[in-house]
PDB file of N, CA and C in Angstrom:
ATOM      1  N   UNK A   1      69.603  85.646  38.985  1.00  0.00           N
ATOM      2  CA  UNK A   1      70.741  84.889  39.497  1.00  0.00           C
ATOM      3  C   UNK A   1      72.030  85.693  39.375  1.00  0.00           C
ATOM      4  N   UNK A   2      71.660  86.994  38.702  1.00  0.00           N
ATOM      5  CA  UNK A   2      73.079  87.868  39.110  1.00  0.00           C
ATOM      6  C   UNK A   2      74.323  87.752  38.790  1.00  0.00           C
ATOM      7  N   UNK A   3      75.183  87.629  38.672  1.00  0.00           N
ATOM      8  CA  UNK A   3      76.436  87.352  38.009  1.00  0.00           C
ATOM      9  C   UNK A   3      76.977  85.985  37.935  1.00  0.00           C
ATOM     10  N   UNK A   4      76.289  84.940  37.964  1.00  0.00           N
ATOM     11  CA  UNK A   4      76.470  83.698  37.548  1.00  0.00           C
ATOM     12  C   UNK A   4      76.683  83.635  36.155  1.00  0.00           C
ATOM     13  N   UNK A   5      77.851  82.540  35.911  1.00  0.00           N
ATOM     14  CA  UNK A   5      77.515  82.243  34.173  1.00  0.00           C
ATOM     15  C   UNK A   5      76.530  81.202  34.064  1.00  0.00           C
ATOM     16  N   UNK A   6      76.522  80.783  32.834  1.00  0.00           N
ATOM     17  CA  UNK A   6      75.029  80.003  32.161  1.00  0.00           C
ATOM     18  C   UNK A   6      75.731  79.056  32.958  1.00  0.00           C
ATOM     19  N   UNK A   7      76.300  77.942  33.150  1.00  0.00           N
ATOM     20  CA  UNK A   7      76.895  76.731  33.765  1.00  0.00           C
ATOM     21  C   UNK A   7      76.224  76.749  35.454  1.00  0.00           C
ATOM     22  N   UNK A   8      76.664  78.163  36.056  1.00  0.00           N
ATOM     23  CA  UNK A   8      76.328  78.290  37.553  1.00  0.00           C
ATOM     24  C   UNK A   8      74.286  78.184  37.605  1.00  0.00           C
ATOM     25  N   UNK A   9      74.156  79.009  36.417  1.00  0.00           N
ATOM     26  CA  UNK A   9      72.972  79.247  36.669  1.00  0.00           C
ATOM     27  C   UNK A   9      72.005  77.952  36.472  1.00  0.00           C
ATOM     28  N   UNK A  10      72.479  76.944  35.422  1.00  0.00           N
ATOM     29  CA  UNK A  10      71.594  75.768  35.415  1.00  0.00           C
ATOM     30  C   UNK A  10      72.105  75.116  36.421  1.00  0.00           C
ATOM     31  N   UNK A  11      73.100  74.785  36.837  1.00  0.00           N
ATOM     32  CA  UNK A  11      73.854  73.755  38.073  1.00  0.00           C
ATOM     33  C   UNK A  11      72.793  73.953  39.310  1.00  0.00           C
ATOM     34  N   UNK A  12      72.338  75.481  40.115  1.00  0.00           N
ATOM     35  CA  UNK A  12      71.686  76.243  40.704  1.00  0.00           C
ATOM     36  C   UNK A  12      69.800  75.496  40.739  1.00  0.00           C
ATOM     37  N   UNK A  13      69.697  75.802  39.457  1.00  0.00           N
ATOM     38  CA  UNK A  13      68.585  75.107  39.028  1.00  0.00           C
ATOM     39  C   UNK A  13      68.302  73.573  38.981  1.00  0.00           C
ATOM     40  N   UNK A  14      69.089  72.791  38.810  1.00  0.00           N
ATOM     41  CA  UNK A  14      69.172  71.435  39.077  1.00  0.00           C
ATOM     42  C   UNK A  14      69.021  71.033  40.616  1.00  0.00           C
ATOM     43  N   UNK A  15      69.736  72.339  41.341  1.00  0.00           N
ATOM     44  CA  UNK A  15      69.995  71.471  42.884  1.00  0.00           C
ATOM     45  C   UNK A  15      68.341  71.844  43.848  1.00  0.00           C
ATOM     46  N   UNK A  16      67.650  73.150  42.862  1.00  0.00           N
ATOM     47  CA  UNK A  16      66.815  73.332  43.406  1.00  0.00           C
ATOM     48  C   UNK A  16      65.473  71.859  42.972  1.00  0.00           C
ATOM     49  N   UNK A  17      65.300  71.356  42.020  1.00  0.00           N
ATOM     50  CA  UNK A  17      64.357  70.379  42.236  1.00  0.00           C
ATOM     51  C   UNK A  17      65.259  68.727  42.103  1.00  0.00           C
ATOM     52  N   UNK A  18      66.392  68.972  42.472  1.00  0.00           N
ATOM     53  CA  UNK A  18      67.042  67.424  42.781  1.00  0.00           C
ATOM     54  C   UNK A  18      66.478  66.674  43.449  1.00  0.00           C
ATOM     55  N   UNK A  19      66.047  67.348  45.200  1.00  0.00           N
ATOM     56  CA  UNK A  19      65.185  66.308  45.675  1.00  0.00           C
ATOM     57  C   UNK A  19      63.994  65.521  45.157  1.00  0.00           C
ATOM     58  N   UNK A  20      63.220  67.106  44.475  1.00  0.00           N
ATOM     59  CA  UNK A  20      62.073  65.997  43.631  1.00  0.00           C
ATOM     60  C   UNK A  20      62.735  64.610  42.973  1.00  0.00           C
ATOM     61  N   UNK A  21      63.722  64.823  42.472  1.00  0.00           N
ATOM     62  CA  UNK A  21      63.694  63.598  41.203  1.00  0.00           C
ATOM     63  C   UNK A  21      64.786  62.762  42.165  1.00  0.00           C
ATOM     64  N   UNK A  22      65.393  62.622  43.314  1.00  0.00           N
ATOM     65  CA  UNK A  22      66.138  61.902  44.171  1.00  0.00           C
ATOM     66  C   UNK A  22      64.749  60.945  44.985  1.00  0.00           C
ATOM     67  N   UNK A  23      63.831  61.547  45.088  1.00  0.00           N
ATOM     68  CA  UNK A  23      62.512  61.417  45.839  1.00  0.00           C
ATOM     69  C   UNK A  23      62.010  60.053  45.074  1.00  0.00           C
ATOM     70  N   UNK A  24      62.277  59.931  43.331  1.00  0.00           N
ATOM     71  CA  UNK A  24      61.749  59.149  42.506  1.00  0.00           C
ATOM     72  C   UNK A  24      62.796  58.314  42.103  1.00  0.00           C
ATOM     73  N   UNK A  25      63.838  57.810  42.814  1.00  0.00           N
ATOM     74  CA  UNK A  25      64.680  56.915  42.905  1.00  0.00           C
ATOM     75  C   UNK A  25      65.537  57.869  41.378  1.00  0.00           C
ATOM     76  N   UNK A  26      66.014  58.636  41.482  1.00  0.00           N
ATOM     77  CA  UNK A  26      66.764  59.224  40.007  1.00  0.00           C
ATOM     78  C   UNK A  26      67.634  60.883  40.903  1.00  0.00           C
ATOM     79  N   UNK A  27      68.194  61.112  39.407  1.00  0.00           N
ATOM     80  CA  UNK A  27      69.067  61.868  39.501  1.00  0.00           C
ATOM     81  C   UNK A  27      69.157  62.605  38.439  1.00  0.00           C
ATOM     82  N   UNK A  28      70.009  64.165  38.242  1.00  0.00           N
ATOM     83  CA  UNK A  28      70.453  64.529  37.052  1.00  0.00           C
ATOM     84  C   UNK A  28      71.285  65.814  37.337  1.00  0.00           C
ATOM     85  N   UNK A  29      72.332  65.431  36.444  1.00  0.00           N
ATOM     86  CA  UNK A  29      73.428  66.651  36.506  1.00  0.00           C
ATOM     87  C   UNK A  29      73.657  67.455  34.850  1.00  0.00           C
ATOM     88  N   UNK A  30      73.969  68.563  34.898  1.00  0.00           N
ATOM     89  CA  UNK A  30      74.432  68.866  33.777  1.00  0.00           C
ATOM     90  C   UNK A  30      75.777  68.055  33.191  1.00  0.00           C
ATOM     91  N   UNK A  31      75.698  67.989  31.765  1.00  0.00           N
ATOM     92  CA  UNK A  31      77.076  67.194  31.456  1.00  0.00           C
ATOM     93  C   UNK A  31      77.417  68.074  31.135  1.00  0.00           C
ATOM     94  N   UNK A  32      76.940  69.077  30.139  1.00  0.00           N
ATOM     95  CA  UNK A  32      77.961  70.310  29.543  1.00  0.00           C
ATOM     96  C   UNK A  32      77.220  71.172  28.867  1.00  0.00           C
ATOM     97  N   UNK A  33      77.698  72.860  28.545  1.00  0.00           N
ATOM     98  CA  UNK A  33      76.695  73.705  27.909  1.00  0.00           C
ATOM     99  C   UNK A  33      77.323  73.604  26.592  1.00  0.00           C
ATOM    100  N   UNK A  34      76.337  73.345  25.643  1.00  0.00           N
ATOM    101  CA  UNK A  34      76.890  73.640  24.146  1.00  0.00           C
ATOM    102  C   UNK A  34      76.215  74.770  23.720  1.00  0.00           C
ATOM    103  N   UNK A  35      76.507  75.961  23.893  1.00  0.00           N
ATOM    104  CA  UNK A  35      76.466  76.980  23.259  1.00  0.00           C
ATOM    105  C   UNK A  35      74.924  77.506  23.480  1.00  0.00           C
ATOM    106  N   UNK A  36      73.933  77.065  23.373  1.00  0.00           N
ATOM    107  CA  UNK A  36      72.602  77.230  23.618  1.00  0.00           C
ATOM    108  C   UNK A  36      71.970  76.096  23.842  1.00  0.00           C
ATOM    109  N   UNK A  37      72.396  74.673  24.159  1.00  0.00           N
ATOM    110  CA  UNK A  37      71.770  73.319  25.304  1.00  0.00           C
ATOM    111  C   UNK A  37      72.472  73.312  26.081  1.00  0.00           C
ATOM    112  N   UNK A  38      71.454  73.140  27.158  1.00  0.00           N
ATOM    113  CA  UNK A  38      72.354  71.991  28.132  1.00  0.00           C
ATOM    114  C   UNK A  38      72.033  70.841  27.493  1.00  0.00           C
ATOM    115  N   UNK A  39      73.174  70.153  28.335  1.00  0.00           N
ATOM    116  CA  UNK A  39      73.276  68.865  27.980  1.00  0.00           C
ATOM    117  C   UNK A  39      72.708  68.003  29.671  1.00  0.00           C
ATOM    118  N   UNK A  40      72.051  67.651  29.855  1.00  0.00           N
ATOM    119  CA  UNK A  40      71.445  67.099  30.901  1.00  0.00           C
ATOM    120  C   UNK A  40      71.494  65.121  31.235  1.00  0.00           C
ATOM    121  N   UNK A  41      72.280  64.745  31.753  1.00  0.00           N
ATOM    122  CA  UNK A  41      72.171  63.535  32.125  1.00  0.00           C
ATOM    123  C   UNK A  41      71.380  62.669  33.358  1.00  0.00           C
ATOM    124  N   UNK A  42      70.427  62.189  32.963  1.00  0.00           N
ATOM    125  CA  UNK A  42      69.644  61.193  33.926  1.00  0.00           C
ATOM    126  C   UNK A  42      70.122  60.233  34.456  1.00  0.00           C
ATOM    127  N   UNK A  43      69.521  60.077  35.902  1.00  0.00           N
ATOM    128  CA  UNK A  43      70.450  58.608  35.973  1.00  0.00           C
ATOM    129  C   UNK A  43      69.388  57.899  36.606  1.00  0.00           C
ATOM    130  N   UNK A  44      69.619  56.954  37.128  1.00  0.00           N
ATOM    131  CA  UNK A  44      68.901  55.948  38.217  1.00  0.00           C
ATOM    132  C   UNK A  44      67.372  55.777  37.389  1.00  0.00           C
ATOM    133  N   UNK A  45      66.174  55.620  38.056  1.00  0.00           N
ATOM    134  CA  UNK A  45      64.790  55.747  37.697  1.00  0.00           C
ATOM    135  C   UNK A  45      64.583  56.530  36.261  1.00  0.00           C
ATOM    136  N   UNK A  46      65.189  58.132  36.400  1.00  0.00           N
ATOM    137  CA  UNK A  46      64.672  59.210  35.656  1.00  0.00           C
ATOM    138  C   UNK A  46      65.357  58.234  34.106  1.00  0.00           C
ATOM    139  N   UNK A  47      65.901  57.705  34.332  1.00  0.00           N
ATOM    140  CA  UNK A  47      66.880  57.210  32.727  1.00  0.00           C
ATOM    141  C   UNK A  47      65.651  56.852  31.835  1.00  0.00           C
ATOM    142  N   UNK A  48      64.838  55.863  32.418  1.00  0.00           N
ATOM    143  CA  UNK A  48      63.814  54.984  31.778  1.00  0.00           C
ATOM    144  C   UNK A  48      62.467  55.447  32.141  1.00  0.00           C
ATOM    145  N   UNK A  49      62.478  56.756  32.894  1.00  0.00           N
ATOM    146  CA  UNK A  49      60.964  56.758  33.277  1.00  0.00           C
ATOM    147  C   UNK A  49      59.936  57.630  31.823  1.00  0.00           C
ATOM    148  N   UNK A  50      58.723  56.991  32.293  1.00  0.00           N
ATOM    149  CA  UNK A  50      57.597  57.679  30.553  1.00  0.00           C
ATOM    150  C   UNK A  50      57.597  59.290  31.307  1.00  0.00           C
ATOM    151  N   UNK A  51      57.880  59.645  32.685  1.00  0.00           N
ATOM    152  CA  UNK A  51      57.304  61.138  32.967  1.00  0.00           C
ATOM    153  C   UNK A  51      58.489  62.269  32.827  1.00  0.00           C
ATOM    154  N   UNK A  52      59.401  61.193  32.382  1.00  0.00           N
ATOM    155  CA  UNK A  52      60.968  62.498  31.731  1.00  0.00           C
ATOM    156  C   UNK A  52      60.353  63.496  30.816  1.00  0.00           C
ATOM    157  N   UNK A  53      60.085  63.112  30.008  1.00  0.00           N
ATOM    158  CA  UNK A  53      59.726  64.458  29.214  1.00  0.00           C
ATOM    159  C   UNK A  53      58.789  65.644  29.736  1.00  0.00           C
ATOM    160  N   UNK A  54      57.513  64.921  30.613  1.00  0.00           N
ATOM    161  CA  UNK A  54      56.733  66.075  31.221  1.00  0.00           C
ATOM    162  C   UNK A  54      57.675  66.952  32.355  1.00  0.00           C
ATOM    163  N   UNK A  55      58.341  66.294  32.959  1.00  0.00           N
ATOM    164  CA  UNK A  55      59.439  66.834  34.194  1.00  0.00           C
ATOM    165  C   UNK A  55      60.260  68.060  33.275  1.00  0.00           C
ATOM    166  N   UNK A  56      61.149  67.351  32.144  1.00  0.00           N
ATOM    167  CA  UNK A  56      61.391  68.793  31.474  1.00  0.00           C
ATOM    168  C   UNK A  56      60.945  69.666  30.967  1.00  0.00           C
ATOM    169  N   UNK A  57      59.861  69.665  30.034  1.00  0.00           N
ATOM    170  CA  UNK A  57      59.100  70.412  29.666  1.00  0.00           C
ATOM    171  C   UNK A  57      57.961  71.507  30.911  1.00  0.00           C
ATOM    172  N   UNK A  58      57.682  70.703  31.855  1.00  0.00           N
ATOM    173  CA  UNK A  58      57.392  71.357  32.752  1.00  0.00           C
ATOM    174  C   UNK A  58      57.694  72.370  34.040  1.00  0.00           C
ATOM    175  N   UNK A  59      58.720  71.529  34.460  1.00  0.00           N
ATOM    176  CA  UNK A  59      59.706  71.560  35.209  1.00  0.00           C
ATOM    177  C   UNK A  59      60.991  72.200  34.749  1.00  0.00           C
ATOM    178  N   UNK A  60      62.070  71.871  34.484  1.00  0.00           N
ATOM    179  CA  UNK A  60      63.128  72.300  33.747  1.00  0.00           C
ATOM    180  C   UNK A  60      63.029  73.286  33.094  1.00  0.00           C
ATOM    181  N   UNK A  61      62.708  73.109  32.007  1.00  0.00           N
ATOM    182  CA  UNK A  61      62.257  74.362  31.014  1.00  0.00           C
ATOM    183  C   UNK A  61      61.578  75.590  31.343  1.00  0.00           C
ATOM    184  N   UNK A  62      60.583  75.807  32.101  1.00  0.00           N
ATOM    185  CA  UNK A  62      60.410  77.002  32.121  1.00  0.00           C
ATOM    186  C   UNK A  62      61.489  77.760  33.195  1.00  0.00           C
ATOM    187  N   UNK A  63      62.087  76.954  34.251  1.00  0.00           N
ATOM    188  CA  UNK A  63      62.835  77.556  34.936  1.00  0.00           C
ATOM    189  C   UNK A  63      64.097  77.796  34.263  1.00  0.00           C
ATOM    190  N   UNK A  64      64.408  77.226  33.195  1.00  0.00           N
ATOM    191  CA  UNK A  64      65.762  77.521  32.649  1.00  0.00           C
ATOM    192  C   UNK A  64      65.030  79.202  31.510  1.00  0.00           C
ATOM    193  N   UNK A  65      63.862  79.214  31.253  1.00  0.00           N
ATOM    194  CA  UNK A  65      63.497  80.194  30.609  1.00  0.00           C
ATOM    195  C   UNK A  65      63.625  81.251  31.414  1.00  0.00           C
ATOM    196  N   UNK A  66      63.360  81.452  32.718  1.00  0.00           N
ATOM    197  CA  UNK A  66      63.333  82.113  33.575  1.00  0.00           C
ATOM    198  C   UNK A  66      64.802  82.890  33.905  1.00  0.00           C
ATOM    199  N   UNK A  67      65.267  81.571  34.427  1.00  0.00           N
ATOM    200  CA  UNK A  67      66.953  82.087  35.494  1.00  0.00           C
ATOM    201  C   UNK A  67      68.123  81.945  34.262  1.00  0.00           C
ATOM    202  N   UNK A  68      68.016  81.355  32.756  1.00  0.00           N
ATOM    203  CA  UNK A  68      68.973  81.367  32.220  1.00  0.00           C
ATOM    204  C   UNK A  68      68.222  81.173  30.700  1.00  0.00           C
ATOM    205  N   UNK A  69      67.955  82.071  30.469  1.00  0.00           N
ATOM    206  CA  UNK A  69      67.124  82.541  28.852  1.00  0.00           C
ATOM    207  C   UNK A  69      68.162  82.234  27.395  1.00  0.00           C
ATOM    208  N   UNK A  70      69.401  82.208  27.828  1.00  0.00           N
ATOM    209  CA  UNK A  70      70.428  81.803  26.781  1.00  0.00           C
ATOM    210  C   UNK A  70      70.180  80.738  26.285  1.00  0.00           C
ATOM    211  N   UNK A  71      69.757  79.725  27.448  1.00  0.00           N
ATOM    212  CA  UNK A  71      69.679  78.235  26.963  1.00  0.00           C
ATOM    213  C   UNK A  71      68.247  77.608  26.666  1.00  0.00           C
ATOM    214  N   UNK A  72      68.371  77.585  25.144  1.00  0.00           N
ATOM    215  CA  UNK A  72      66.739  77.177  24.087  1.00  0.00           C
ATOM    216  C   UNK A  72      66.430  76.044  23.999  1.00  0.00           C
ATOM    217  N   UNK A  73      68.034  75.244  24.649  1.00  0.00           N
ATOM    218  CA  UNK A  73      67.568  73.357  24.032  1.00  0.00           C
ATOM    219  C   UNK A  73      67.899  72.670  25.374  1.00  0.00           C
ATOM    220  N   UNK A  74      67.267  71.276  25.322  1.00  0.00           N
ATOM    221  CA  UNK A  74      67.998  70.862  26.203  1.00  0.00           C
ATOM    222  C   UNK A  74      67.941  69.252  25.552  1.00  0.00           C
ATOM    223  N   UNK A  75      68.902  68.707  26.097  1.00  0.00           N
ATOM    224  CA  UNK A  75      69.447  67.391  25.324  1.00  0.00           C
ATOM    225  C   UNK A  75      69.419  66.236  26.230  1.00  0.00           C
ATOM    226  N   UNK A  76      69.051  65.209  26.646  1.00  0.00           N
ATOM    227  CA  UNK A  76      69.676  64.246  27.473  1.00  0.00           C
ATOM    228  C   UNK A  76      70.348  63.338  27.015  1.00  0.00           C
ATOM    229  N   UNK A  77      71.428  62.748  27.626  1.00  0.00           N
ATOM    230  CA  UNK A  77      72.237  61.986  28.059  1.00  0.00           C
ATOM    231  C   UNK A  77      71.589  60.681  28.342  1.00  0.00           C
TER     232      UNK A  77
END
């Protein structure tokens, strides 16, 4: 992702599987980087759904391992 900071680079990453989780009546934006989390807020469906955690762990996470290796945690909102 090239000269992006950590902020551009997860924002980037969010918009690439948004539709998935827009698809499942939900949403999610970064709220803020603390130093090594994002801070990730759910909204709509994704708030209450049991498959949040597989979506990050699956989903999320390895792509944040990938395009932005700084960030080890991730937190929701």
């Amino acid at each position: 992702m090239g000269n992006m900071n950590t902020t551009e680079k997860i924002t980037a990453i969010l918009e690439k599987i948004r539709p998935y989780i827009q698809m499942h009546g939900g949403d999610v934006r970064l709220s803020e980087v603390r130093e090594t989390a994002a801070i990730l807020k759910f909204e709509g469906n994704c708030a209450e759904c049991p498959l949040l955690t597989v979506t990050v762990h699956r989903v999320i996470k390895p792509l944040l391992a990938e395009e932005a290796p700084e960030i080890t945690e991730i937190i929701f909102e």
